[in-house]
PDB file of N, CA and C in Angstrom:
ATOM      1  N   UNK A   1     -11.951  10.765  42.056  1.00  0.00           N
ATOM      2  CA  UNK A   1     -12.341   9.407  41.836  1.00  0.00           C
ATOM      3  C   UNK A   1     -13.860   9.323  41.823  1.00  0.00           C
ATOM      4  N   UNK A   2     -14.343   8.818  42.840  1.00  0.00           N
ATOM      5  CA  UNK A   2     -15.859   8.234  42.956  1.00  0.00           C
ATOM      6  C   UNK A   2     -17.128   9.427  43.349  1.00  0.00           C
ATOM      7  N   UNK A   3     -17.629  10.204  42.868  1.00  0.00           N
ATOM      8  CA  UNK A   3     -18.748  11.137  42.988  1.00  0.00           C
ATOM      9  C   UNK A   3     -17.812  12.498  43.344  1.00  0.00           C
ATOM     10  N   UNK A   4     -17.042  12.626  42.066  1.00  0.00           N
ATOM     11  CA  UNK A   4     -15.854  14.056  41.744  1.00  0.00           C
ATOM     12  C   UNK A   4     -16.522  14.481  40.095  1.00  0.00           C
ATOM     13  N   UNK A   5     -16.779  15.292  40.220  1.00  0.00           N
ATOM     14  CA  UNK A   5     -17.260  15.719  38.672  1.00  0.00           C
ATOM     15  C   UNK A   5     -16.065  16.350  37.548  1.00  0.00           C
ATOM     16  N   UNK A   6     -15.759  15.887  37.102  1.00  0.00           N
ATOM     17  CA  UNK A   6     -14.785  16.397  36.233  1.00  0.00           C
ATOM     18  C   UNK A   6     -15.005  17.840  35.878  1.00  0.00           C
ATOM     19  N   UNK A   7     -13.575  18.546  35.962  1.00  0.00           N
ATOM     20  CA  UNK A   7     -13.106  20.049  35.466  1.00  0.00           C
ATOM     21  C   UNK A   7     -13.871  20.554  34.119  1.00  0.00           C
ATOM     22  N   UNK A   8     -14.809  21.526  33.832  1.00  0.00           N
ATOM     23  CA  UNK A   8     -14.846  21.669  32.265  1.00  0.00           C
ATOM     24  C   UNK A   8     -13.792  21.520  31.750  1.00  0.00           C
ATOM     25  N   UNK A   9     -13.622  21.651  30.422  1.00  0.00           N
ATOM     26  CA  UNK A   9     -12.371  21.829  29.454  1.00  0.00           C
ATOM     27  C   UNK A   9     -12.474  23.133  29.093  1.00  0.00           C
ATOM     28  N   UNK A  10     -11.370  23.574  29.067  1.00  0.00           N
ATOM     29  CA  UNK A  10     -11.165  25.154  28.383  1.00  0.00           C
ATOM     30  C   UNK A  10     -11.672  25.962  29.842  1.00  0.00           C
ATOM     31  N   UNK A  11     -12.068  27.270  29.761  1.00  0.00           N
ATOM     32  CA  UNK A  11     -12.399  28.371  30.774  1.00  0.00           C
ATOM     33  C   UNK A  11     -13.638  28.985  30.939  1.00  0.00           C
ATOM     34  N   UNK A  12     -14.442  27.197  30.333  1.00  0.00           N
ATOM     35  CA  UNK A  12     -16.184  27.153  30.287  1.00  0.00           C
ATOM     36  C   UNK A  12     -16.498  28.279  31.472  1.00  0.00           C
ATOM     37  N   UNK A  13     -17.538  28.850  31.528  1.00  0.00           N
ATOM     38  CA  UNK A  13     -18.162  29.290  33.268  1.00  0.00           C
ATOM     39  C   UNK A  13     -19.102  28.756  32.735  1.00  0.00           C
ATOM     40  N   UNK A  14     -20.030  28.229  34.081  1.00  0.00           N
ATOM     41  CA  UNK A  14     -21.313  28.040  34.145  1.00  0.00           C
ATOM     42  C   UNK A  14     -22.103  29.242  34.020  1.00  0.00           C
ATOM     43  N   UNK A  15     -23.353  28.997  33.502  1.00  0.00           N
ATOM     44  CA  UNK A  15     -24.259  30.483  33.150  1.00  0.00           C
ATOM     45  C   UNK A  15     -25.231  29.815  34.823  1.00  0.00           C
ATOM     46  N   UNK A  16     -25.447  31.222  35.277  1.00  0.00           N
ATOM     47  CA  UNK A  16     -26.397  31.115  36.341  1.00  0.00           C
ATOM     48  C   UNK A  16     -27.887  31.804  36.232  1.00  0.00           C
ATOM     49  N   UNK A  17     -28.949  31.245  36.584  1.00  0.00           N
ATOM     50  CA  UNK A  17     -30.042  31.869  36.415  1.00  0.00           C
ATOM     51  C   UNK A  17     -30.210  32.976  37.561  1.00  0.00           C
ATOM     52  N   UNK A  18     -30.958  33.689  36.538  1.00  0.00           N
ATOM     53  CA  UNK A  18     -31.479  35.357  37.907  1.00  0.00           C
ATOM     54  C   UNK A  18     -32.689  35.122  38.108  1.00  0.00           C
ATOM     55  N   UNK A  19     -33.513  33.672  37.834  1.00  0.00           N
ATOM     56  CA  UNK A  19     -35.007  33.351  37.980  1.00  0.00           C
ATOM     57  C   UNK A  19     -35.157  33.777  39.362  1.00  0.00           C
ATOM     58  N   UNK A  20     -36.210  34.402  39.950  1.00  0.00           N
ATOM     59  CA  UNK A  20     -36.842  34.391  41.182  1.00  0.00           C
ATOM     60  C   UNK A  20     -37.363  32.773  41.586  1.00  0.00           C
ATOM     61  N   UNK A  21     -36.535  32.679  43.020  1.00  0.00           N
ATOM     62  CA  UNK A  21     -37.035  31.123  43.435  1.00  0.00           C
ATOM     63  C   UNK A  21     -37.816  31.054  44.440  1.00  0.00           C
ATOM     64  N   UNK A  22     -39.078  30.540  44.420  1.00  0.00           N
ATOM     65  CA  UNK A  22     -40.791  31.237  45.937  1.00  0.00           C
ATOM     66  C   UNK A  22     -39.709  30.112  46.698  1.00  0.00           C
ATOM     67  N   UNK A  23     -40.118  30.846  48.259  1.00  0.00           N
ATOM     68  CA  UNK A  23     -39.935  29.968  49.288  1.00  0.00           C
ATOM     69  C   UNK A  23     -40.719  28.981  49.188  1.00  0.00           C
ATOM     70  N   UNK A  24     -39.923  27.592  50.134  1.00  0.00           N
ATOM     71  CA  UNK A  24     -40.896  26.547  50.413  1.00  0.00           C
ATOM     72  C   UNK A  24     -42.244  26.603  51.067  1.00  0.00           C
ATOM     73  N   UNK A  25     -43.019  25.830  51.073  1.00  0.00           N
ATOM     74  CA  UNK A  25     -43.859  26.021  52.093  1.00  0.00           C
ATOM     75  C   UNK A  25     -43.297  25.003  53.765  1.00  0.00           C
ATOM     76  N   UNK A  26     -42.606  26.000  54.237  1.00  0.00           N
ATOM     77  CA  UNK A  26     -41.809  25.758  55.508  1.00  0.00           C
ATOM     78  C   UNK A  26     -42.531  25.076  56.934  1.00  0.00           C
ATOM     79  N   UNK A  27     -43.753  25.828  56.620  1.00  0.00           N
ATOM     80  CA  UNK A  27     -44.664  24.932  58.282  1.00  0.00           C
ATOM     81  C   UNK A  27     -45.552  23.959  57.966  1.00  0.00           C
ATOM     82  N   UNK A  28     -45.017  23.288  56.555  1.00  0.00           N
ATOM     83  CA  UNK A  28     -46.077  22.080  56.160  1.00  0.00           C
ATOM     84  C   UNK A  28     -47.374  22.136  56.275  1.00  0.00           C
ATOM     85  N   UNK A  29     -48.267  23.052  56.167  1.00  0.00           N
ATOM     86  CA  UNK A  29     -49.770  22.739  55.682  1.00  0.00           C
ATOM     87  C   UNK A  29     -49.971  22.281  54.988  1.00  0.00           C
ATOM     88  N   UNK A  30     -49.265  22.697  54.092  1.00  0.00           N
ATOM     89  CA  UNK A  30     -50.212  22.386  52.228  1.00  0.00           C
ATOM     90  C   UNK A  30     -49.695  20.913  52.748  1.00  0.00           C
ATOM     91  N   UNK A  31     -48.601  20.647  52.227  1.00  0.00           N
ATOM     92  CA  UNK A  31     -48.421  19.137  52.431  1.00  0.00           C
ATOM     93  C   UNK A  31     -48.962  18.108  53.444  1.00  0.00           C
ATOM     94  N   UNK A  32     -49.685  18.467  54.455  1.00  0.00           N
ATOM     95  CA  UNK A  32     -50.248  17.492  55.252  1.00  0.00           C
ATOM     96  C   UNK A  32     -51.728  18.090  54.906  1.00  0.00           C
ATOM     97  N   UNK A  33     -52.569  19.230  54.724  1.00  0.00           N
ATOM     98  CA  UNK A  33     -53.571  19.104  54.195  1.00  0.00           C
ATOM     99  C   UNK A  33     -53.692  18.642  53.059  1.00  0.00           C
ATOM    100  N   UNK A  34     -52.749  18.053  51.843  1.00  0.00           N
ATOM    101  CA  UNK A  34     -52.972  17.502  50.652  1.00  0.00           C
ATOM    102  C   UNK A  34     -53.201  15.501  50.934  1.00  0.00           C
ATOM    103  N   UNK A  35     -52.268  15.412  52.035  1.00  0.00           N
ATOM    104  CA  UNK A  35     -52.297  13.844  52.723  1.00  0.00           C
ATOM    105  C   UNK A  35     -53.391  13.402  53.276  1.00  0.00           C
ATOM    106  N   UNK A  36     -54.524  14.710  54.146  1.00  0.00           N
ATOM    107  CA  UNK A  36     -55.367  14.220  54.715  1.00  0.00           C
ATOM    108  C   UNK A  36     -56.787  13.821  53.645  1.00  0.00           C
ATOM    109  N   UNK A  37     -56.620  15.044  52.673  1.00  0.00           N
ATOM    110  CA  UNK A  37     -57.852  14.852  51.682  1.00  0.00           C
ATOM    111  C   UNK A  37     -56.979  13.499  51.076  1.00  0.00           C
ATOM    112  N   UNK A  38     -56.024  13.402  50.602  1.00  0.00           N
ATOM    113  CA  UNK A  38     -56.208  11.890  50.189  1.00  0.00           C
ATOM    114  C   UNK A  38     -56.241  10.714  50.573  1.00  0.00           C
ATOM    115  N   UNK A  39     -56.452  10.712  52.270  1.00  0.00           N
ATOM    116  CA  UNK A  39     -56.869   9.534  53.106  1.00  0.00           C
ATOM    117  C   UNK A  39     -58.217   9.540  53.318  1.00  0.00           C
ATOM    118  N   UNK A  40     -58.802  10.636  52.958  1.00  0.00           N
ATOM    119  CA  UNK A  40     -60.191  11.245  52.772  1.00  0.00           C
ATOM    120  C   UNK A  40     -60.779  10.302  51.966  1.00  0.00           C
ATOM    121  N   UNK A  41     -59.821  10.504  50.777  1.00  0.00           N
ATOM    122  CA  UNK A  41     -60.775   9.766  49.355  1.00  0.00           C
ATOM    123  C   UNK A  41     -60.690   8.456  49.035  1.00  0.00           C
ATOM    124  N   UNK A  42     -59.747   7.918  50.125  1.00  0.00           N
ATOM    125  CA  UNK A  42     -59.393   6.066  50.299  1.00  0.00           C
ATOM    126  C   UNK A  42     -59.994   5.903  51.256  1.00  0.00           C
ATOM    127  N   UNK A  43     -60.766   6.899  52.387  1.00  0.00           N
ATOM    128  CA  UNK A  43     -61.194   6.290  53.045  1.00  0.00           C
ATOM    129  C   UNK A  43     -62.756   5.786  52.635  1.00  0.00           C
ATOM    130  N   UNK A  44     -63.355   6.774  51.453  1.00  0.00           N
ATOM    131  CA  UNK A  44     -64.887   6.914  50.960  1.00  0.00           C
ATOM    132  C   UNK A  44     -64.469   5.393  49.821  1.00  0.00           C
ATOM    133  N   UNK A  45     -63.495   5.980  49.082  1.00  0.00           N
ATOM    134  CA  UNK A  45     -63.396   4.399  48.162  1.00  0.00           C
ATOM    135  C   UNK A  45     -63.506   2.897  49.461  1.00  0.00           C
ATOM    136  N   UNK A  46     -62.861   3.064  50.358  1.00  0.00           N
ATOM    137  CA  UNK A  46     -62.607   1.667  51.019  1.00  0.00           C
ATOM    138  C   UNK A  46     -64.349   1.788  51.787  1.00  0.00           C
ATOM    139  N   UNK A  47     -64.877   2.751  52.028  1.00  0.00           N
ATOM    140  CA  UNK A  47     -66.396   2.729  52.556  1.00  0.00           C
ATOM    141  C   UNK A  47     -67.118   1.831  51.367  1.00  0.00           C
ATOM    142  N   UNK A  48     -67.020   2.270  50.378  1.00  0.00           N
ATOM    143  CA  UNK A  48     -67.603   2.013  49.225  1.00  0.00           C
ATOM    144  C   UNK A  48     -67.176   0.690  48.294  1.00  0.00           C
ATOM    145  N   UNK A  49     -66.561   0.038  48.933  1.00  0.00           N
ATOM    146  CA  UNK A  49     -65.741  -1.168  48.620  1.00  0.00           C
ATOM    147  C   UNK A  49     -66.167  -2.103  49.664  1.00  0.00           C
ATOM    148  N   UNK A  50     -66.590  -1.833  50.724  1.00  0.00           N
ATOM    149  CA  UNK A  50     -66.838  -2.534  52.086  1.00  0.00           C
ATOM    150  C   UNK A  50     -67.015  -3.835  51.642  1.00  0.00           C
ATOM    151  N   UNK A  51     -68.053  -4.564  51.371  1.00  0.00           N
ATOM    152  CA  UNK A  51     -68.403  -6.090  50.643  1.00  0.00           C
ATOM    153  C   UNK A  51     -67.274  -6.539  50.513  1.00  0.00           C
ATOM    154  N   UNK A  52     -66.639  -6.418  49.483  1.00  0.00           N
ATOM    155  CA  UNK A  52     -65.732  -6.796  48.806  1.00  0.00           C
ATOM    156  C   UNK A  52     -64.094  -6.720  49.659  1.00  0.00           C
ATOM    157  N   UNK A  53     -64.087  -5.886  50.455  1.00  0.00           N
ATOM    158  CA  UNK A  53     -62.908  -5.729  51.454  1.00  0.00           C
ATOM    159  C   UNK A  53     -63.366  -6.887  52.617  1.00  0.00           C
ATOM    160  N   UNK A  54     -64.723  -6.837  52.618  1.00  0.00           N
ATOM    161  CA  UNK A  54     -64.620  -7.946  54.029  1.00  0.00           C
ATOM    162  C   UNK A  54     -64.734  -9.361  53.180  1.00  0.00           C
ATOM    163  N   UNK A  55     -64.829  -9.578  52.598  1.00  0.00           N
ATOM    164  CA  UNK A  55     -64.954 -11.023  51.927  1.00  0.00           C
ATOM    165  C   UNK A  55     -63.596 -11.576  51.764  1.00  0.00           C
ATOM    166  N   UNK A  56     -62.701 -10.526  51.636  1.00  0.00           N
ATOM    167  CA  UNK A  56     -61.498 -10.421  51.500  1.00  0.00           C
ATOM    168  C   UNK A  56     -60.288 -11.039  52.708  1.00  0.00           C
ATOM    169  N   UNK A  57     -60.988 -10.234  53.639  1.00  0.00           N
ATOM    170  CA  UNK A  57     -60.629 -10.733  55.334  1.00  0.00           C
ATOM    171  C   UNK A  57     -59.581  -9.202  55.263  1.00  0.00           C
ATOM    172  N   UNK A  58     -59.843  -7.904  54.322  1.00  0.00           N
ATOM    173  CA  UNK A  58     -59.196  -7.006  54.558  1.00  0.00           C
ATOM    174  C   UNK A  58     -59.964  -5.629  54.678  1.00  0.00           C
ATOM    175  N   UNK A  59     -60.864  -5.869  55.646  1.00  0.00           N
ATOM    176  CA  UNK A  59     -61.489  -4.420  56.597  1.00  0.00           C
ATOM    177  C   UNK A  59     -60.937  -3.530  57.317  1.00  0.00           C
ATOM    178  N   UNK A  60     -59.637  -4.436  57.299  1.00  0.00           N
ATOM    179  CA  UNK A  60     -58.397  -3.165  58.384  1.00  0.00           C
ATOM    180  C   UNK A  60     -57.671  -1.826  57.444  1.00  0.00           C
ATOM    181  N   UNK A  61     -58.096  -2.449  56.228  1.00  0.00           N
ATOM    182  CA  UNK A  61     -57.712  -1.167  55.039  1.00  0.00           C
ATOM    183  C   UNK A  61     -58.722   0.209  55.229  1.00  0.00           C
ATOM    184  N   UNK A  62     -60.133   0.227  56.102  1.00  0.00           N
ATOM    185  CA  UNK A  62     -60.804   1.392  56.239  1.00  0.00           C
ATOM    186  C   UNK A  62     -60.193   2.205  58.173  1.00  0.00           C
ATOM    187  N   UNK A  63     -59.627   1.036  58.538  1.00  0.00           N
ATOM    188  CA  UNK A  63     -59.018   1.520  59.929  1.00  0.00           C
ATOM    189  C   UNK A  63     -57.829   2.281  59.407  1.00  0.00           C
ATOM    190  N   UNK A  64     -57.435   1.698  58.776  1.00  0.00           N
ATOM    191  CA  UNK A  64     -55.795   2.640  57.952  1.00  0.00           C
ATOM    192  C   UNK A  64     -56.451   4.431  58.136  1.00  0.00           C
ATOM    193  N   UNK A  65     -57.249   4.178  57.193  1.00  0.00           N
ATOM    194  CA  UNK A  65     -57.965   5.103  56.392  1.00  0.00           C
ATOM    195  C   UNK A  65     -57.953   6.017  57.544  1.00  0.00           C
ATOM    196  N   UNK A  66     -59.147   5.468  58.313  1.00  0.00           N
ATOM    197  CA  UNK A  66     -59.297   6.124  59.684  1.00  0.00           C
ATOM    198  C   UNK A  66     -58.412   7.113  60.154  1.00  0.00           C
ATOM    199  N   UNK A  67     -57.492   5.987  60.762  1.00  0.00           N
ATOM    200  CA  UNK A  67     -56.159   6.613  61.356  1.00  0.00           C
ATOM    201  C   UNK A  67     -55.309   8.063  60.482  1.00  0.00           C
ATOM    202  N   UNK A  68     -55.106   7.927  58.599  1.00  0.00           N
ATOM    203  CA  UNK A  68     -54.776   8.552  58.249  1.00  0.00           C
ATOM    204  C   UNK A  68     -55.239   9.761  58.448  1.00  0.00           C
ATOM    205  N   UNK A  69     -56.640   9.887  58.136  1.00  0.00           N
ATOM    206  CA  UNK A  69     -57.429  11.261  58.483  1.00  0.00           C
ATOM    207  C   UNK A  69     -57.220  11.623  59.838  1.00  0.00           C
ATOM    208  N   UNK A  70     -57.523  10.977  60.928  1.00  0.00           N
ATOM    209  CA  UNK A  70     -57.266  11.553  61.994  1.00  0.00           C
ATOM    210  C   UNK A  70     -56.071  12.081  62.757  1.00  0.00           C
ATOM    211  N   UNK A  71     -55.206  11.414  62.021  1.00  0.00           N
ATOM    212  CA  UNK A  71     -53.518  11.848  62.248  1.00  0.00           C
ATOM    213  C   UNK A  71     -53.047  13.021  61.608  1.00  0.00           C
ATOM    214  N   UNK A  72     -54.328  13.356  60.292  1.00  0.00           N
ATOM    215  CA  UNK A  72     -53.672  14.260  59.460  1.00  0.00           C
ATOM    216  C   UNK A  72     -54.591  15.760  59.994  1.00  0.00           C
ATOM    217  N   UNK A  73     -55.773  15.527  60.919  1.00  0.00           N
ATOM    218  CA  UNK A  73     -56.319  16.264  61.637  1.00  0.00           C
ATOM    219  C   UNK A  73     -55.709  17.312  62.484  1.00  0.00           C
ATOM    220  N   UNK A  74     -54.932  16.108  62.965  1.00  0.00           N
ATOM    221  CA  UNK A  74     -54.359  16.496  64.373  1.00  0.00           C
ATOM    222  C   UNK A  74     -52.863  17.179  64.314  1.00  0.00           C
ATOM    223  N   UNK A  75     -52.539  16.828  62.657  1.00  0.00           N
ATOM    224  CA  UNK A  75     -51.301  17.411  62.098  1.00  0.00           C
ATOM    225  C   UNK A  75     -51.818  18.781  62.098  1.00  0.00           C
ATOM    226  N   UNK A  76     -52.699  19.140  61.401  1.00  0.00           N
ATOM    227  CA  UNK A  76     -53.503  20.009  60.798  1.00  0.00           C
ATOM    228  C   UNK A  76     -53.378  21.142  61.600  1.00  0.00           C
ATOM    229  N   UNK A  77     -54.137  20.819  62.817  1.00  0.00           N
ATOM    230  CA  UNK A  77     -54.146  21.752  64.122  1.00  0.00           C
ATOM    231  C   UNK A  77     -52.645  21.900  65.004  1.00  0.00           C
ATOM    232  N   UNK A  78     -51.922  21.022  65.037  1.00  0.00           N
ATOM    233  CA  UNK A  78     -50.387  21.023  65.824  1.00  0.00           C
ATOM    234  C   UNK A  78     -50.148  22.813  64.700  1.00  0.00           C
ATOM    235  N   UNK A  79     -50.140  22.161  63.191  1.00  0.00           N
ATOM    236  CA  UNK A  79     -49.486  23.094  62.377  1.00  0.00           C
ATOM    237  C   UNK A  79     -49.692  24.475  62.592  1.00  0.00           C
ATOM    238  N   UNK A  80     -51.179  24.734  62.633  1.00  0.00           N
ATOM    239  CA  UNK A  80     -51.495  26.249  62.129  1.00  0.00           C
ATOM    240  C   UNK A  80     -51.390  26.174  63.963  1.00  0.00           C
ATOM    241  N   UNK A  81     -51.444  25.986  64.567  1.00  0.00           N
ATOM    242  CA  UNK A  81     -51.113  26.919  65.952  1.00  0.00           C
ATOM    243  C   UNK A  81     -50.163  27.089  65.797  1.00  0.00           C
ATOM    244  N   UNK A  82     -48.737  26.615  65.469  1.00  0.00           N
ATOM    245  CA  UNK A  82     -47.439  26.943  65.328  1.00  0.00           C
ATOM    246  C   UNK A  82     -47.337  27.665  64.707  1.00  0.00           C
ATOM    247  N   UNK A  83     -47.742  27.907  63.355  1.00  0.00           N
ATOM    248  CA  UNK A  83     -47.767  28.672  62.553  1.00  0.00           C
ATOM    249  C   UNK A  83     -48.190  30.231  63.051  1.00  0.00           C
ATOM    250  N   UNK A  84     -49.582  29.982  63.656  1.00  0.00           N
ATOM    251  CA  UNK A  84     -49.746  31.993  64.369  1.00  0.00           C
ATOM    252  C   UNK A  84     -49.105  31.859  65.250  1.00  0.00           C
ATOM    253  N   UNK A  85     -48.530  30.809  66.041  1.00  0.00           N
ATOM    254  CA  UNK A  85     -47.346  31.469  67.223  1.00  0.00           C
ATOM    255  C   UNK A  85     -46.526  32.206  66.852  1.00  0.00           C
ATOM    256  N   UNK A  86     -45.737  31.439  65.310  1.00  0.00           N
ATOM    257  CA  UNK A  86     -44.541  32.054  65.062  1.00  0.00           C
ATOM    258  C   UNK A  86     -44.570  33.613  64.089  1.00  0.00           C
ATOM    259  N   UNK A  87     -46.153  33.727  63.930  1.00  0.00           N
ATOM    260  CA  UNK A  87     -46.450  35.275  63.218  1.00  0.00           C
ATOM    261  C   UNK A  87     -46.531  36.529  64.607  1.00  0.00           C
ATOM    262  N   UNK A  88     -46.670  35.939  65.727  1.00  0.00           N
ATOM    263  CA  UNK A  88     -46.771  36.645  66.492  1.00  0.00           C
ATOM    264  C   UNK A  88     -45.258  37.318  67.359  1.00  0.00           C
TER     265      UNK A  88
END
Protein backbone atom coordinates (compact mmCIF):
# COMPACT_ATOMS: atom_id res chain seq x y z
CA UNK A 1 0.00 0.00 0.00
CA UNK A 2 1.44 3.36 1.29
CA UNK A 3 5.48 3.82 0.86
CA UNK A 4 5.77 -0.12 -0.84
CA UNK A 5 7.54 0.26 -4.14
CA UNK A 6 6.21 -1.85 -6.65
CA UNK A 7 7.88 -5.34 -7.99
CA UNK A 8 9.81 -4.66 -11.41
CA UNK A 9 8.04 -6.41 -14.21
CA UNK A 10 9.71 -9.29 -15.80
CA UNK A 11 13.26 -10.55 -13.95
CA UNK A 12 14.63 -6.80 -14.24
CA UNK A 13 17.89 -6.87 -11.64
CA UNK A 14 19.00 -3.73 -10.58
CA UNK A 15 22.60 -2.84 -11.95
CA UNK A 16 24.82 -1.87 -8.90
CA UNK A 17 27.69 0.50 -8.95
CA UNK A 18 31.46 -0.68 -8.04
CA UNK A 19 32.13 3.30 -7.65
CA UNK A 20 34.48 3.78 -4.65
CA UNK A 21 32.37 5.72 -1.91
CA UNK A 22 35.12 8.33 0.54
CA UNK A 23 34.02 8.11 4.05
CA UNK A 24 32.13 10.86 5.71
CA UNK A 25 33.78 13.33 7.45
CA UNK A 26 32.73 11.55 10.86
CA UNK A 27 34.22 14.02 13.73
CA UNK A 28 32.64 17.09 12.09
CA UNK A 29 35.40 19.61 11.52
CA UNK A 30 34.97 20.52 8.16
CA UNK A 31 31.37 21.11 8.88
CA UNK A 32 31.60 23.27 11.93
CA UNK A 33 34.79 24.97 10.63
CA UNK A 34 32.74 25.85 7.39
CA UNK A 35 29.75 27.37 10.02
CA UNK A 36 32.21 29.34 11.92
CA UNK A 37 33.87 31.19 8.82
CA UNK A 38 30.38 31.88 7.83
CA UNK A 39 29.34 33.56 11.08
CA UNK A 40 32.69 35.13 10.48
CA UNK A 41 31.49 36.84 7.34
CA UNK A 42 27.89 37.95 8.86
CA UNK A 43 29.53 38.94 11.54
CA UNK A 44 32.06 41.65 9.38
CA UNK A 45 28.84 42.31 7.02
CA UNK A 46 26.60 43.10 10.28
CA UNK A 47 29.98 45.25 11.62
CA UNK A 48 29.77 46.96 8.45
CA UNK A 49 26.08 47.53 8.36
CA UNK A 50 26.14 48.89 12.00
CA UNK A 51 24.20 52.45 11.14
CA UNK A 52 21.76 50.98 9.45
CA UNK A 53 21.15 47.85 11.89
CA UNK A 54 20.83 50.30 14.79
CA UNK A 55 18.40 52.67 13.20
CA UNK A 56 16.65 49.65 12.69
CA UNK A 57 16.35 48.78 16.52
CA UNK A 58 18.23 45.44 15.16
CA UNK A 59 21.91 45.43 16.76
CA UNK A 60 21.17 42.06 18.32
CA UNK A 61 21.86 40.63 14.70
CA UNK A 62 25.92 41.34 15.48
CA UNK A 63 25.36 39.50 19.10
CA UNK A 64 23.96 36.49 16.97
CA UNK A 65 27.02 36.82 15.03
CA UNK A 66 29.05 36.90 18.12
CA UNK A 67 27.68 33.99 19.69
CA UNK A 68 27.92 32.02 16.32
CA UNK A 69 31.69 32.40 16.11
CA UNK A 70 32.26 31.74 19.53
CA UNK A 71 30.17 28.60 19.74
CA UNK A 72 31.78 27.51 16.60
CA UNK A 73 35.25 28.13 18.43
CA UNK A 74 34.55 26.18 21.09
CA UNK A 75 33.05 23.46 18.70
CA UNK A 76 36.27 23.70 17.00
CA UNK A 77 38.43 22.80 20.00
CA UNK A 78 35.73 20.14 21.80
CA UNK A 79 36.33 18.51 18.07
CA UNK A 80 39.99 18.15 17.32
CA UNK A 81 40.74 17.06 20.98
CA UNK A 82 38.39 14.24 20.37
CA UNK A 83 39.58 13.70 17.35
CA UNK A 84 43.60 13.02 18.61
CA UNK A 85 42.06 11.18 21.51
CA UNK A 86 40.48 8.85 19.29
CA UNK A 87 43.93 8.54 16.95
CA UNK A 88 45.59 7.62 19.96
Amino acid sequence: MFGVEPEPAGNEERVRSTAEVRPLDVDGVTAITVGTVCWSIALVVALLAHSSLQASGRTWWIWVCVAGVGLGVLGLVFLRRRREHRRL
